[in-house]
N, C-alpha and C. Protein backbone atom coordinates (compact mmCIF):
# COMPACT_ATOMS: atom_id res chain seq x y z
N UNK A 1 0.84 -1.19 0.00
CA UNK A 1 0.00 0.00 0.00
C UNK A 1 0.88 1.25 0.00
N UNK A 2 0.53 1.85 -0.93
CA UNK A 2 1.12 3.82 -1.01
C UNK A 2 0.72 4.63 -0.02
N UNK A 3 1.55 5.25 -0.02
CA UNK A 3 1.14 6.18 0.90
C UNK A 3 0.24 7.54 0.17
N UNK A 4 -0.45 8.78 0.88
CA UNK A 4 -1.55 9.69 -0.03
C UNK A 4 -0.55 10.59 -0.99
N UNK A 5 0.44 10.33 -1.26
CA UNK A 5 1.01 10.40 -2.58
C UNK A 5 1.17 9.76 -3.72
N UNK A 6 1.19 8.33 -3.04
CA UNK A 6 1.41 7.38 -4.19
C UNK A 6 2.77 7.51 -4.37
N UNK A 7 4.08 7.63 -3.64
CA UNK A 7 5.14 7.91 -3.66
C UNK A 7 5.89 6.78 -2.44
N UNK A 8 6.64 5.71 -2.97
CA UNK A 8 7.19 4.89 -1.87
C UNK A 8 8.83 5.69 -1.50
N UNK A 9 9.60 5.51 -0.57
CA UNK A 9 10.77 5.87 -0.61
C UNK A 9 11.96 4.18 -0.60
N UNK A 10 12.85 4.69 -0.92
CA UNK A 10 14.03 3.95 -1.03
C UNK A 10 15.25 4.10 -0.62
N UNK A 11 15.50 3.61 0.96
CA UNK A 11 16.33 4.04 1.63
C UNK A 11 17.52 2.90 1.22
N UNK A 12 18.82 3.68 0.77
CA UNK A 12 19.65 2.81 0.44
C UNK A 12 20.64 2.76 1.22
N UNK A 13 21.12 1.49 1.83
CA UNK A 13 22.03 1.25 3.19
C UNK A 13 22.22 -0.01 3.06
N UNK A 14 23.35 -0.37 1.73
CA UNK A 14 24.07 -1.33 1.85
C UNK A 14 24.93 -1.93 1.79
N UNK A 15 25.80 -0.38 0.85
CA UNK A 15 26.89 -0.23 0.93
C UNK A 15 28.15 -0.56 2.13
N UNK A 16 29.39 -0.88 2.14
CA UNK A 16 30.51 -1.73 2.93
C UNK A 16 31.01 -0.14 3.61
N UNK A 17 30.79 0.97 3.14
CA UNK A 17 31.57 2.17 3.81
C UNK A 17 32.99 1.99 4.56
N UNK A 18 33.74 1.25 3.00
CA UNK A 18 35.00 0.95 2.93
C UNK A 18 36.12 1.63 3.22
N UNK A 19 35.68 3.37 2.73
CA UNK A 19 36.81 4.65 3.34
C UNK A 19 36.57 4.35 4.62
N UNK A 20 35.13 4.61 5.12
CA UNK A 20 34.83 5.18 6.33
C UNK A 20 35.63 3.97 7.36
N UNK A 21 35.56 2.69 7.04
CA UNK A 21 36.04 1.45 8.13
C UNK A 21 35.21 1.00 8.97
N UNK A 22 33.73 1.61 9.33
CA UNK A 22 32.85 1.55 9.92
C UNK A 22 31.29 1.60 9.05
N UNK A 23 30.24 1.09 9.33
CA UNK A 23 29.18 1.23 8.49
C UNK A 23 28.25 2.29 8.77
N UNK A 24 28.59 3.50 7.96
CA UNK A 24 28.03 4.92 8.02
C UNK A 24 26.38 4.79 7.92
N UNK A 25 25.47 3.83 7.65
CA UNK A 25 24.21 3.75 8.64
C UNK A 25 24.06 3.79 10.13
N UNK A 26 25.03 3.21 10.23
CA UNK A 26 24.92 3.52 11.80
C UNK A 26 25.95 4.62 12.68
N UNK A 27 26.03 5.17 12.11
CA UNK A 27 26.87 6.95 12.57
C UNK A 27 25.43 7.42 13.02
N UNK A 28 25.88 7.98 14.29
CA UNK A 28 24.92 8.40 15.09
C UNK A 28 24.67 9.91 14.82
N UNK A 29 23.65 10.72 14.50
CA UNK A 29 23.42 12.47 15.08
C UNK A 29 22.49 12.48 15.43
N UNK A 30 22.99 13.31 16.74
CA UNK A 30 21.40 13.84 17.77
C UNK A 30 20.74 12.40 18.24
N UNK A 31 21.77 11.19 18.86
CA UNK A 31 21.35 9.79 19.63
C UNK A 31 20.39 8.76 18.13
N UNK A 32 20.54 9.68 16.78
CA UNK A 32 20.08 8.13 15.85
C UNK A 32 20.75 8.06 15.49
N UNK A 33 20.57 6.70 14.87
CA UNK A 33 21.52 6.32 13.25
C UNK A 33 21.11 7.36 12.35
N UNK A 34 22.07 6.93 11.28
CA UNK A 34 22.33 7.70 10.17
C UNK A 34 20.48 6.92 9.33
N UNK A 35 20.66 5.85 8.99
CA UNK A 35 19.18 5.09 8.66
C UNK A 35 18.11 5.02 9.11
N UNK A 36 18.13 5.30 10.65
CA UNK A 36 16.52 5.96 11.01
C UNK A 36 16.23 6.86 10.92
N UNK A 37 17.27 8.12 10.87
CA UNK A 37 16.98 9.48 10.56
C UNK A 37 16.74 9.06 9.02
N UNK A 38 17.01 8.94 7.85
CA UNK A 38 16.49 8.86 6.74
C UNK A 38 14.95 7.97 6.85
N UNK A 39 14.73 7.00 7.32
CA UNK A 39 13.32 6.18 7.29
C UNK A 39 12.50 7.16 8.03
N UNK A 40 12.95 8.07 9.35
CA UNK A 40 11.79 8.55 9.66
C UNK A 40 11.61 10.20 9.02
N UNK A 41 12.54 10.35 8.14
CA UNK A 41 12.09 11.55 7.18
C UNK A 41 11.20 11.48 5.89
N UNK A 42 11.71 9.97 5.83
CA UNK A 42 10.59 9.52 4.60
C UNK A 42 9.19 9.18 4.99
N UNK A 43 8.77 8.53 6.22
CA UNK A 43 7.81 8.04 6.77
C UNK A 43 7.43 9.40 6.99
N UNK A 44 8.07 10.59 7.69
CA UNK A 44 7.11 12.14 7.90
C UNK A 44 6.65 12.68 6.91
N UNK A 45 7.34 12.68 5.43
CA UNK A 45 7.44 13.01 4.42
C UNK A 45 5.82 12.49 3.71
N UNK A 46 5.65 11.46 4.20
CA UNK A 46 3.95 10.72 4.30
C UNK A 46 4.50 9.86 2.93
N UNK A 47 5.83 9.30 2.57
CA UNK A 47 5.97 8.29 1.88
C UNK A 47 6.10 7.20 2.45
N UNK A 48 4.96 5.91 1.44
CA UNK A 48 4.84 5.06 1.48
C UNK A 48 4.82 3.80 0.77
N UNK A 49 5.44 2.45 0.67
CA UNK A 49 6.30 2.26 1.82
C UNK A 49 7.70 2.65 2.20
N UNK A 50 7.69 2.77 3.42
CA UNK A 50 9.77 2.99 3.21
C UNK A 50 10.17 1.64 2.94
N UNK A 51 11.26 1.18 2.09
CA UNK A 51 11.71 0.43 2.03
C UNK A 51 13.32 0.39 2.21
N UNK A 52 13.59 -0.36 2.97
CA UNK A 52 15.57 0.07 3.27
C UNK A 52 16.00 -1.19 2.41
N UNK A 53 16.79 -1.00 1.74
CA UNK A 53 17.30 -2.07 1.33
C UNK A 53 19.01 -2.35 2.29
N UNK A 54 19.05 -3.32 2.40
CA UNK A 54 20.41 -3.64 3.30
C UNK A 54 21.27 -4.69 2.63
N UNK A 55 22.23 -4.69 2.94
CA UNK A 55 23.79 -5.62 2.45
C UNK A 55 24.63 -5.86 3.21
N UNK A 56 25.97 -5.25 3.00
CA UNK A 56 26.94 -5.40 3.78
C UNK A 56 26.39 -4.64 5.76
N UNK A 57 27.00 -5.41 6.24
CA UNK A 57 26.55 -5.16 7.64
C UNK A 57 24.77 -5.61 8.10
N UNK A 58 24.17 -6.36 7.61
CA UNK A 58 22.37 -6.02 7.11
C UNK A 58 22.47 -6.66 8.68
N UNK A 59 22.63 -7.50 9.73
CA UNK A 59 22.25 -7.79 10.63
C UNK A 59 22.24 -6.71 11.82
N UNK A 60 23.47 -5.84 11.37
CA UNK A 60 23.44 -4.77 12.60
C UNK A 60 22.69 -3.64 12.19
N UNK A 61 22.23 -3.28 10.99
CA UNK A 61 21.57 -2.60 10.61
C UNK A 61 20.16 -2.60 10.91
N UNK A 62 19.54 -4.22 10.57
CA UNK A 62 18.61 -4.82 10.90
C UNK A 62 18.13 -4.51 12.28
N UNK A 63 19.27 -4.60 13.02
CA UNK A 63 19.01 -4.22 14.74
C UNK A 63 18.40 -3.26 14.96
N UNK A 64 19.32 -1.99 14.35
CA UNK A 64 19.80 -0.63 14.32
C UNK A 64 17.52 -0.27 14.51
N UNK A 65 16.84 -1.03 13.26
CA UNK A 65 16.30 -0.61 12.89
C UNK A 65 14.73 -1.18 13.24
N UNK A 66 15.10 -2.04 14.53
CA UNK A 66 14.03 -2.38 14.84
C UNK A 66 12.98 -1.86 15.56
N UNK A 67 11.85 -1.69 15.08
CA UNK A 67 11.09 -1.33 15.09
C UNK A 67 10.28 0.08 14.52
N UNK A 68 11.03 0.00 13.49
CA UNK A 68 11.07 1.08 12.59
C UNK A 68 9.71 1.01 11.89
N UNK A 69 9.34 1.84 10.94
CA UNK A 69 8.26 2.27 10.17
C UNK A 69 9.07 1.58 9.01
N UNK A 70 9.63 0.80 8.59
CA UNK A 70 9.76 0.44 7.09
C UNK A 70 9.91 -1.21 7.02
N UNK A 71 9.52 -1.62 5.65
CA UNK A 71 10.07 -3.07 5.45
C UNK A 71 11.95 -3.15 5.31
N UNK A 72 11.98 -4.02 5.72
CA UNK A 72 13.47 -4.71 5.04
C UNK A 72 13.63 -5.47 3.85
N UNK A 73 14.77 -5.38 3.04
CA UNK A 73 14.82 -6.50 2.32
C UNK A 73 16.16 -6.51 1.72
N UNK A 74 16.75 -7.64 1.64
CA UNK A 74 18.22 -7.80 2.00
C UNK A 74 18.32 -8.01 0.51
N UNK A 75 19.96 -7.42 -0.07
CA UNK A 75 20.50 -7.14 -1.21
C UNK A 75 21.58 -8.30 -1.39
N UNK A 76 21.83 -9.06 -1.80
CA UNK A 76 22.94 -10.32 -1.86
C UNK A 76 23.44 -10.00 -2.85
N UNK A 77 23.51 -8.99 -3.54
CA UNK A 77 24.52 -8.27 -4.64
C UNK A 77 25.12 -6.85 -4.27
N UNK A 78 24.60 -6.41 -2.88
CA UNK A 78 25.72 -5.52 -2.42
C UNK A 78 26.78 -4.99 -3.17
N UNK A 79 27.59 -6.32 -3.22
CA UNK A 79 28.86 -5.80 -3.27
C UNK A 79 29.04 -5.29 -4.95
N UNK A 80 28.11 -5.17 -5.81
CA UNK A 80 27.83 -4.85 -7.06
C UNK A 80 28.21 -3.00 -6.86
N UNK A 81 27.43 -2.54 -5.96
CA UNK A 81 27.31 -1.64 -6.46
C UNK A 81 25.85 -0.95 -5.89
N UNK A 82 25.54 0.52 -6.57
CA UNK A 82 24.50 0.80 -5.75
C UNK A 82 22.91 0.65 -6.46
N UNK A 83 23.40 0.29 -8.25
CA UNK A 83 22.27 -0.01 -8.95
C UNK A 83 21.80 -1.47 -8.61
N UNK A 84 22.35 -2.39 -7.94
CA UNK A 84 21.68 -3.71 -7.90
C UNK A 84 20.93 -3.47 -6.43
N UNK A 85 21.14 -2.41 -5.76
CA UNK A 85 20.24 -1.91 -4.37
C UNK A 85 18.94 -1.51 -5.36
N UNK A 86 19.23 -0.66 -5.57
CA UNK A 86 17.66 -0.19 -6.15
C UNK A 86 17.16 -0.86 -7.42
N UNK A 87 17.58 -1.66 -7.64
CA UNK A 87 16.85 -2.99 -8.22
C UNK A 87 15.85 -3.95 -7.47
N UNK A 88 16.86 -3.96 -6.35
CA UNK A 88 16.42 -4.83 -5.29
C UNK A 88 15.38 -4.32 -4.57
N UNK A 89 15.51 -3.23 -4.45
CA UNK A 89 14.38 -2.02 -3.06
C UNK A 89 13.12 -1.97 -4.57
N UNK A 90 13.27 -1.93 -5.52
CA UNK A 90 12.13 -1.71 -6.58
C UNK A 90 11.70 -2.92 -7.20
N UNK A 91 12.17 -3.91 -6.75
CA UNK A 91 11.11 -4.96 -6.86
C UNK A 91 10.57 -5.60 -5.79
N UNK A 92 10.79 -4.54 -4.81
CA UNK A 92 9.88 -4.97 -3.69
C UNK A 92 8.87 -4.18 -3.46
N UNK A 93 8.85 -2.90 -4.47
CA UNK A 93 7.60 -1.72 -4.39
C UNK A 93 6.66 -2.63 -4.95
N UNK A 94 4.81 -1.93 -3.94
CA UNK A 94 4.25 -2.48 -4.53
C UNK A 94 3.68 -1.97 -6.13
N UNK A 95 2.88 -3.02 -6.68
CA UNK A 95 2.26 -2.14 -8.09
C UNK A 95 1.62 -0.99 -8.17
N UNK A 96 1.24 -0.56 -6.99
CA UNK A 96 0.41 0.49 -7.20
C UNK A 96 1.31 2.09 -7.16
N UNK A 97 2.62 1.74 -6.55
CA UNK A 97 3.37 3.02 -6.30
C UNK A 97 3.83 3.30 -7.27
N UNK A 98 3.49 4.66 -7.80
CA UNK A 98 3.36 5.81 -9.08
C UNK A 98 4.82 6.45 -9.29
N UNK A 99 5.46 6.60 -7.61
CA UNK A 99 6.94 7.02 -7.99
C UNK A 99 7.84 6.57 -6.94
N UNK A 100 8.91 7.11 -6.71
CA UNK A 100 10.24 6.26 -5.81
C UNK A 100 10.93 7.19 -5.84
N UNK A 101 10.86 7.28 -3.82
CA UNK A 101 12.40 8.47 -4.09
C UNK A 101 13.92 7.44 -3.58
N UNK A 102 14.31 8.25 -4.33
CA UNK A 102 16.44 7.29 -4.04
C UNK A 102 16.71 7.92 -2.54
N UNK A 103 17.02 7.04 -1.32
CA UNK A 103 17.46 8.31 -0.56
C UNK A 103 18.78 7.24 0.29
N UNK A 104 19.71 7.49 -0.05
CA UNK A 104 20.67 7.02 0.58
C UNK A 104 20.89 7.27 2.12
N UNK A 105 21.14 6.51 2.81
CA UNK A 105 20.88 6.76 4.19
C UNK A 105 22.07 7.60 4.69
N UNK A 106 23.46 8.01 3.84
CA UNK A 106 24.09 8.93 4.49
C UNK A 106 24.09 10.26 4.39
N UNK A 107 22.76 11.19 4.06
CA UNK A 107 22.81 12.42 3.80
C UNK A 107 21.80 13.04 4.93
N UNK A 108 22.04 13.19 6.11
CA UNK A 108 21.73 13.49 6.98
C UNK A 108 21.04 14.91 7.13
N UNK A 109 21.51 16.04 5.76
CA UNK A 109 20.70 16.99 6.12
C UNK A 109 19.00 17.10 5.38
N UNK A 110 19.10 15.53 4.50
CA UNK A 110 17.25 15.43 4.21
C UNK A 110 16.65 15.18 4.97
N UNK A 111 15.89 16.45 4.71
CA UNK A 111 14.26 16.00 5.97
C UNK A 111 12.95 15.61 5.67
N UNK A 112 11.92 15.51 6.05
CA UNK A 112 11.03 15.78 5.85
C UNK A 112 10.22 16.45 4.99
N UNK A 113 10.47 17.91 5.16
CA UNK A 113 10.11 18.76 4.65
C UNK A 113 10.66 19.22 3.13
N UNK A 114 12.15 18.88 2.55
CA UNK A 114 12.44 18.64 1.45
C UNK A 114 11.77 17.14 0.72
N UNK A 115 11.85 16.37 1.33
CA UNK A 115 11.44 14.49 0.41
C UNK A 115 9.47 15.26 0.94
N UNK A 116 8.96 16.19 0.76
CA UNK A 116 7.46 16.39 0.78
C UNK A 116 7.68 17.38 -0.51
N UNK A 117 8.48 18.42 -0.56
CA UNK A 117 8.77 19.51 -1.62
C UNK A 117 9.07 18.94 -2.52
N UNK A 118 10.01 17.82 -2.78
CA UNK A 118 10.27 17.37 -3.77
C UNK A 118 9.50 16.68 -4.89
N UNK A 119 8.62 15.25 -3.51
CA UNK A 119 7.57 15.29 -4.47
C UNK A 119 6.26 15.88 -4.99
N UNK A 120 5.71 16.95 -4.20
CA UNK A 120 5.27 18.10 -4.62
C UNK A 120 5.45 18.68 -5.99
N UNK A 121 7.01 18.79 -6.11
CA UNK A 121 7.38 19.43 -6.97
C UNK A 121 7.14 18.83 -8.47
N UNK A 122 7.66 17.59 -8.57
CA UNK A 122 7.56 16.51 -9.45
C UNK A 122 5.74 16.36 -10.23
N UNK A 123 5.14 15.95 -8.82
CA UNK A 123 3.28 15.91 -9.45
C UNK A 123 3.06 17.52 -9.89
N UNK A 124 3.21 18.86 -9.01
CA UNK A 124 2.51 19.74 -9.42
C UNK A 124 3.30 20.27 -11.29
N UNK A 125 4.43 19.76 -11.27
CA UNK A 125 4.84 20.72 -12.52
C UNK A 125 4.90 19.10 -13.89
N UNK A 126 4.10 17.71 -13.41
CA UNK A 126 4.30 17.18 -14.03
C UNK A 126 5.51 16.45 -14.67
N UNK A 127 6.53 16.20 -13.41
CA UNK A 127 7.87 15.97 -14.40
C UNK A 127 7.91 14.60 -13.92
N UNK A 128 9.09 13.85 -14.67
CA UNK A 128 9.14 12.81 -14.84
C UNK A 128 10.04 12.27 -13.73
N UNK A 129 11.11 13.02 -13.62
CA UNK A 129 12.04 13.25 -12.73
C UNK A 129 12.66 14.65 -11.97
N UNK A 130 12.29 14.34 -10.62
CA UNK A 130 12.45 15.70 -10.00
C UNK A 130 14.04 15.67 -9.15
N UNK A 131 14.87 16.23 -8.86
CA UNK A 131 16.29 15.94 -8.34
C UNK A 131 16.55 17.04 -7.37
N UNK A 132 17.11 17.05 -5.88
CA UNK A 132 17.52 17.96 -5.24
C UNK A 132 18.68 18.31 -5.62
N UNK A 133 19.36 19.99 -5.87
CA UNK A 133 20.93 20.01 -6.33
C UNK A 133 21.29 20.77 -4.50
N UNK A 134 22.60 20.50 -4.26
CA UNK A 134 23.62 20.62 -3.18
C UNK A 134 24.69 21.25 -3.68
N UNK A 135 24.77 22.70 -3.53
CA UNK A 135 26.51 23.19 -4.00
C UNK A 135 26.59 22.45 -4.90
N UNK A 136 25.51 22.36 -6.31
CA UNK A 136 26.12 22.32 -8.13
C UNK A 136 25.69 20.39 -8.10
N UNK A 137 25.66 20.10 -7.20
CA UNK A 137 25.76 18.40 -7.29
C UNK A 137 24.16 18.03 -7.14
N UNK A 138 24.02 17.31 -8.41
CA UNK A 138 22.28 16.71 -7.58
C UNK A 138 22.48 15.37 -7.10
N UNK A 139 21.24 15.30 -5.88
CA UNK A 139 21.12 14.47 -5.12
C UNK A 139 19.90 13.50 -5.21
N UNK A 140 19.09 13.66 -3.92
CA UNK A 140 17.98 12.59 -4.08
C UNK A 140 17.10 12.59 -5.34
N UNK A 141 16.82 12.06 -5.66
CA UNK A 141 15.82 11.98 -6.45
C UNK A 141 14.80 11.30 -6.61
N UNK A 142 13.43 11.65 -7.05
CA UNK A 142 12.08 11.16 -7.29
C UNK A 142 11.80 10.93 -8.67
N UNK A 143 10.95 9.70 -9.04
CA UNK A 143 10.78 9.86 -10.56
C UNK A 143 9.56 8.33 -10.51
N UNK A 144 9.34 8.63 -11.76
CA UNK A 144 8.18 7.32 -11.90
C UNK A 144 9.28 6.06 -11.62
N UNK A 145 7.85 5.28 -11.23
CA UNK A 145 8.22 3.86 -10.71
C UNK A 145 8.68 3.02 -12.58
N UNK A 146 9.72 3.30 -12.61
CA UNK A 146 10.22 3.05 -14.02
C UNK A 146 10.45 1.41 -14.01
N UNK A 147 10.22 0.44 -15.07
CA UNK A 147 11.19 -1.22 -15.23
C UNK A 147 12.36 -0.76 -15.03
N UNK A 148 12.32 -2.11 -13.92
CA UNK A 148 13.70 -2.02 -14.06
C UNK A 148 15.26 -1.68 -14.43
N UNK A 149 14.87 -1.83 -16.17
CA UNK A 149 15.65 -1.73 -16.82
C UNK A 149 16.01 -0.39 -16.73
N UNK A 150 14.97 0.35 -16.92
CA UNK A 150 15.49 1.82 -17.56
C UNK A 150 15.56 2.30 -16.06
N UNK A 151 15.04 1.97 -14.82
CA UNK A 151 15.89 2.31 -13.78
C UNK A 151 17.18 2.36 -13.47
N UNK A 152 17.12 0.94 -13.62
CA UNK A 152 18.79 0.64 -12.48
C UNK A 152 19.69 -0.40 -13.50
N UNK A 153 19.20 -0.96 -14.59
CA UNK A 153 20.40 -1.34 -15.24
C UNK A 153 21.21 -1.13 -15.77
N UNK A 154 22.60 -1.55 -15.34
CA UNK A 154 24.08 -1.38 -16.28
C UNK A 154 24.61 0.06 -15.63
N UNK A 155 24.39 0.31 -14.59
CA UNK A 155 25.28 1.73 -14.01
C UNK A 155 25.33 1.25 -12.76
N UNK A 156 26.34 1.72 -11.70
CA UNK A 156 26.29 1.81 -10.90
C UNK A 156 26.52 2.24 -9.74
N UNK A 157 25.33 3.41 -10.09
CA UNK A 157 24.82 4.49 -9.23
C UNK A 157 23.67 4.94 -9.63
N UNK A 158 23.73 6.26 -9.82
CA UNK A 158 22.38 7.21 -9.95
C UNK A 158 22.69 7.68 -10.90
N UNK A 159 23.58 7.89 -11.45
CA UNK A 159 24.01 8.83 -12.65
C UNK A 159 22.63 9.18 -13.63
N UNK A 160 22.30 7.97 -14.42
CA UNK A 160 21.31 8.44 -15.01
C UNK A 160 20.26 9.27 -14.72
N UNK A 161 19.97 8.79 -13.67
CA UNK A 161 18.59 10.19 -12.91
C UNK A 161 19.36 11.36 -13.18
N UNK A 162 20.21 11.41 -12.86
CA UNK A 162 21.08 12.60 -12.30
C UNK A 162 21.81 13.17 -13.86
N UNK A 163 21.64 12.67 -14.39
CA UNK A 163 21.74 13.20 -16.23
C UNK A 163 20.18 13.44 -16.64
N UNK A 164 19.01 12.71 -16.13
CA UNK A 164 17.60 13.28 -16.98
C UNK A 164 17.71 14.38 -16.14
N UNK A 165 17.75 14.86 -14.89
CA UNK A 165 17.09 15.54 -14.27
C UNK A 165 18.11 17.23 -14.91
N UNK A 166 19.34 16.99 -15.46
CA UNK A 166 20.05 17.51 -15.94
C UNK A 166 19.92 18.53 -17.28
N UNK A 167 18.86 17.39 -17.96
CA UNK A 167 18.12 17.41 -19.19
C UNK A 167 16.87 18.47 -19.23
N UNK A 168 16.29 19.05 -18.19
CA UNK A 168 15.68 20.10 -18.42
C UNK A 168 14.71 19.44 -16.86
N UNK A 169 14.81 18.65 -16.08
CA UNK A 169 13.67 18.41 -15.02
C UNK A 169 14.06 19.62 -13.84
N UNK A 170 12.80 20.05 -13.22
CA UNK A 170 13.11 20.88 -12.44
C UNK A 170 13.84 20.37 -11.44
N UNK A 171 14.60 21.51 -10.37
CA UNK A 171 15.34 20.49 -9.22
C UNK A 171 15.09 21.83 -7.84
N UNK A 172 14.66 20.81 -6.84
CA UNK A 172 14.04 21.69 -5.59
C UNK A 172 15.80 21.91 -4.81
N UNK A 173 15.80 23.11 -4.02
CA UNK A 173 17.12 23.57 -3.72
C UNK A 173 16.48 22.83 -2.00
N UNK A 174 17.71 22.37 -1.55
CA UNK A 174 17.75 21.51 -0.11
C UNK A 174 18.86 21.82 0.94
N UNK A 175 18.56 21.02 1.75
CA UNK A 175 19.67 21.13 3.42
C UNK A 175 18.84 21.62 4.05
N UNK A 176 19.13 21.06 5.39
CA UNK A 176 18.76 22.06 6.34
C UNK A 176 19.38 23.32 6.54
């Protein structure tokens, strides 16, 4: 079931956070993780469902996250990369969800109130793909619940969103 947007989110946290040496979902600000602060910005945000996808570390994460507002569902291609996550988190949306936001669980200054503007932004001006930019760089992004394919295959990352949205889609300005 969607939430009254018709907008699920896609919290991505499954990455090995190989620089970091530690698994940057669970970096704490203000007593949370880094991944409940993203699930419960998406859940305020009134997107539905959250879905976290998890990998490397998924049992302590799993912990991290119990009793959270979102499903789980574990990535066994992790170590691919971040397009076989949102492969994975989007074939667990259900059919009825219209769009999907990307929200990686280490960007701590999305809130609420941007992942609501954003998709706002996307239904009221009709776009296909809506993208937050950060100092020149875009970030999260919302867009129709696309196949697979033309989602998440053969890259691995976001790039492509992040080239349509490039292409003329509007992009909501963010941070706290």
């Amino acid at each position: 079931m969607t939430g009254a947007s018709g907008t699920a989110a896609l919290v991505l946290a499954a990455g090995s956070s190989s620089r970091m040496g530690r698994p940057k979902a669970l970096l704490e600000i203000g007593g949370r993780t880094l991944v409940l602060r993203a699930v419960d910005a998406a859940c305020e945000a009134g997107l539905a469902p959250v879905i976290v996808v998890l990998g490397s570390d998924a049992a302590a994460v799993r912990e991290a996250l119990r009793g959270a507002r979102a499903a789980l569902v574990e990535n066994a291609a992790w170590a691919t990369g971040m397009a076989s996550s949102i492969r994975c988190g989007i074939a667990a949306l259900p059919g009825e969800a219209e769009a999907v936001v990307l929200l990686p669980c280490d960007q701590p200054a999305v809130s609420a109130e941007l992942l609501a503007r954003l998709v706002a932004l996307r239904r009221e001006r009709g776009l296909p793909v809506a993208a937050c930019r950060y100092a020149g760089t875009l970030g999260c992004t919302v867009g129709g619940c696309f196949p697979v394919e033309r989602t998440a295959a053969g890259y691995s990352g976001a790039a492509p969103n992040r080239g349509s949205a490039k292409r003329g889609v509007e992009v909501a300005q963010g941070g706290r």
